[in-house]
Protein backbone atom coordinates (compact mmCIF):
# COMPACT_ATOMS: atom_id res chain seq x y z
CA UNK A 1 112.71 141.47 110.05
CA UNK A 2 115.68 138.93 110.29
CA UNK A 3 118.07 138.61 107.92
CA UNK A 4 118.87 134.58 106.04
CA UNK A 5 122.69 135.11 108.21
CA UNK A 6 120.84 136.27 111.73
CA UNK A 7 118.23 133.33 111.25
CA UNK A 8 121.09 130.84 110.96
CA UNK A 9 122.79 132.06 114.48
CA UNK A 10 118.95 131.75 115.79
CA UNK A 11 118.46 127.86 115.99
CA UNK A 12 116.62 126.45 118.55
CA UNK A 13 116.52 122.68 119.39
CA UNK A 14 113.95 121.02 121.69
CA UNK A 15 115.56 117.77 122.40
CA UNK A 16 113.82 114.29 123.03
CA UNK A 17 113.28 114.18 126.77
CA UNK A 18 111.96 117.67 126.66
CA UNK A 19 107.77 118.11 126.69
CA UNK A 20 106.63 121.55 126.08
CA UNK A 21 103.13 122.24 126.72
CA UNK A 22 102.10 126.00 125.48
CA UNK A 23 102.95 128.36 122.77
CA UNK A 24 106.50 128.63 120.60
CA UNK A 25 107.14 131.95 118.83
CA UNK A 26 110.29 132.65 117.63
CA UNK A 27 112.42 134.36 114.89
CA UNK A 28 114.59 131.59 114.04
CA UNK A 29 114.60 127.70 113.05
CA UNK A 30 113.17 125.38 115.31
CA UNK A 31 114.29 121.60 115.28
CA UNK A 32 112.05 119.53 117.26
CA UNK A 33 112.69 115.70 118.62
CA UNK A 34 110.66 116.09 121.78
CA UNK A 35 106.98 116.47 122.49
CA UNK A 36 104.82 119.64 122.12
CA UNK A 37 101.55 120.76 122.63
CA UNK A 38 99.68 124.39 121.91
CA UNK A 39 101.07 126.14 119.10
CA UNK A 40 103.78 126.80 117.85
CA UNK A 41 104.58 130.48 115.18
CA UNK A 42 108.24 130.49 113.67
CA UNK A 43 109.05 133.24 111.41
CA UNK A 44 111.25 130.61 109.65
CA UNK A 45 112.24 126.95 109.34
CA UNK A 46 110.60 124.06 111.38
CA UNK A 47 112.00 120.33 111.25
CA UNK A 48 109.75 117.71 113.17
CA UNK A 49 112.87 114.90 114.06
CA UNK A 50 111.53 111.18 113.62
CA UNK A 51 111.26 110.99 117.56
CA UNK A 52 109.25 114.45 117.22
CA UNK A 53 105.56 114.32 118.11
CA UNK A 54 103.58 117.56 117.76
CA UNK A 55 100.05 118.16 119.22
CA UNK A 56 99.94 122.26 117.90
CA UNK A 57 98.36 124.67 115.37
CA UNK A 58 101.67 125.61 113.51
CA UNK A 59 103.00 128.24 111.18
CA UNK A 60 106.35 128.44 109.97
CA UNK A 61 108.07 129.46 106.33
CA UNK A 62 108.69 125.86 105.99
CA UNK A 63 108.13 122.64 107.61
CA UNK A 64 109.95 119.50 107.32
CA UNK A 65 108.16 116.45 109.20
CA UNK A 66 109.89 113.77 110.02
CA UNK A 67 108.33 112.70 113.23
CA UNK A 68 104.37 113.06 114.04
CA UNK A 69 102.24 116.41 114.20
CA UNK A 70 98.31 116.36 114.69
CA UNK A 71 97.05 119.25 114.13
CA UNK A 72 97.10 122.42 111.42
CA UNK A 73 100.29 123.29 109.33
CA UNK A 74 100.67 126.71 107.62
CA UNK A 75 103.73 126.78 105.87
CA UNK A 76 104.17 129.97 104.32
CA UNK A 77 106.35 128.40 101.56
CA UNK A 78 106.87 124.84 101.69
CA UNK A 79 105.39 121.85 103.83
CA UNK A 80 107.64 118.57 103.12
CA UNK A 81 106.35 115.11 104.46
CA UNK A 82 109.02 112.58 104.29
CA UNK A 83 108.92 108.71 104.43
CA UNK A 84 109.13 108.70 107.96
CA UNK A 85 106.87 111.95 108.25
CA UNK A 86 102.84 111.64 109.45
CA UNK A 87 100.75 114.60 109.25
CA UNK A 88 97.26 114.56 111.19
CA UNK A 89 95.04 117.81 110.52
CA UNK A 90 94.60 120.36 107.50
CA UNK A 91 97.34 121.52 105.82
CA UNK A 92 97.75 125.53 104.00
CA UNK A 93 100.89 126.31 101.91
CA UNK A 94 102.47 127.10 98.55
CA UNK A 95 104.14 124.01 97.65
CA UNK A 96 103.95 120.45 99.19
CA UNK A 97 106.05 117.42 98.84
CA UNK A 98 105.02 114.34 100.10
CA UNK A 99 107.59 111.57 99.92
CA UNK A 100 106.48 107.62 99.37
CA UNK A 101 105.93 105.94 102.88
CA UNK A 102 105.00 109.78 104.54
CA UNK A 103 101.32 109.84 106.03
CA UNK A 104 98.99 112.48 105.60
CA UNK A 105 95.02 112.75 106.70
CA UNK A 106 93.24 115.53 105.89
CA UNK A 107 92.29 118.56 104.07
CA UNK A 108 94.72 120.49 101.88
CA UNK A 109 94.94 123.78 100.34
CA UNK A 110 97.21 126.31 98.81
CA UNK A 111 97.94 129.31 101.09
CA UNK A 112 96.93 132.90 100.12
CA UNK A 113 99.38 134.86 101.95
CA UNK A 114 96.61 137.47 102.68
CA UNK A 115 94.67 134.61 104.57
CA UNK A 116 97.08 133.60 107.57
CA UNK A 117 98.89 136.01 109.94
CA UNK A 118 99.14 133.59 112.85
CA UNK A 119 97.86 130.40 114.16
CA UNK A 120 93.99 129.45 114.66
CA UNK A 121 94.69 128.63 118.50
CA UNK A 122 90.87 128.21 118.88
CA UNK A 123 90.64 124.81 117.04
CA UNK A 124 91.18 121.65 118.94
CA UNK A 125 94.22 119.84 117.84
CA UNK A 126 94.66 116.36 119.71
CA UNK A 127 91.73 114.86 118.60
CA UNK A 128 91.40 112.48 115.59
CA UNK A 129 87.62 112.12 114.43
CA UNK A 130 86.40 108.46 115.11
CA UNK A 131 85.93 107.53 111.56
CA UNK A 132 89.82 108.27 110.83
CA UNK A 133 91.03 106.97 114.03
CA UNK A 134 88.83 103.06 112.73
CA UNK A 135 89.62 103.19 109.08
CA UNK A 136 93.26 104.76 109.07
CA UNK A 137 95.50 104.78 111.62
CA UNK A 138 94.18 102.46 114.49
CA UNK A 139 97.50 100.69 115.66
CA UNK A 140 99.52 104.10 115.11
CA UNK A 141 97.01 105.80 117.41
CA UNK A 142 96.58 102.82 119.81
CA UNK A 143 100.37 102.99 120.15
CA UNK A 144 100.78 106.67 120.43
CA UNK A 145 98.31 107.85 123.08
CA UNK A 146 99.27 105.02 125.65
């Protein structure tokens, strides 16, 4: 397993006119302003940029959203929504911080580390149920999947 100093010279950086469609695993932090879709395991840090938008079943030590994700987060240690920040799908981790102004629908839950070893790639992840779509976010979503 990677050592904190051989994680740091491990960053990798999807920039905003990059689309990814498939799956991410890496050792490493992973900062992402682009789009991607699939799923995405980091055996370390995540950061969603505010021009990030994530379709993907994700697992990471810790997740910082900034941007948009639809779909599952397990963060092994923390999940942090910030004002900017709108999370779509169920969430699993030890500790959560949501700032004021940060979105989140759907379920949440604390993570038992004996539960998750890797991402449920058999869930859909793109689609927001009607009733959400009507009573929460319909100009976000309107403007988002044009």
């Amino acid at each position: 397993m990677a050592t904190d100093s051989e994680r740091q010279n491990k960053d990798i950086y999807i920039s905003e006119d990059c689309k990814i469609t498939g799956t991410i695993e890496a050792t490493g932090n992973l900062n992402i302003d682009g789009k991607v879709q699939g799923t995405i395991n980091i055996k370390g840090d995540l950061v969603i940029g505010k021009g990030g938008k994530v379709a993907a079943e994700i697992l990471a030590d810790n997740v910082q959203v900034y941007g948009e994700v639809r779909g599952n987060i397990n963060a092994t240690n923390m999940l942090d929504i910030t004002s900017s920040g709108m999370v779509y799908g169920d969430i699993k981790m030890n500790l959560l911080k949501i700032e004021q102004g940060g979105r989140f629908v759907g379920a949440s839950a604390e993570l038992n580390q004996n539960e998750i070893t890797e991402t449920e790639t058999d869930k859909e992840t793109n689609d927001v149920p009607e009733n959400l779509k009507s009573q929460f976010i319909p100009k976000i979503y309107n403007r988002l999947v044009k």
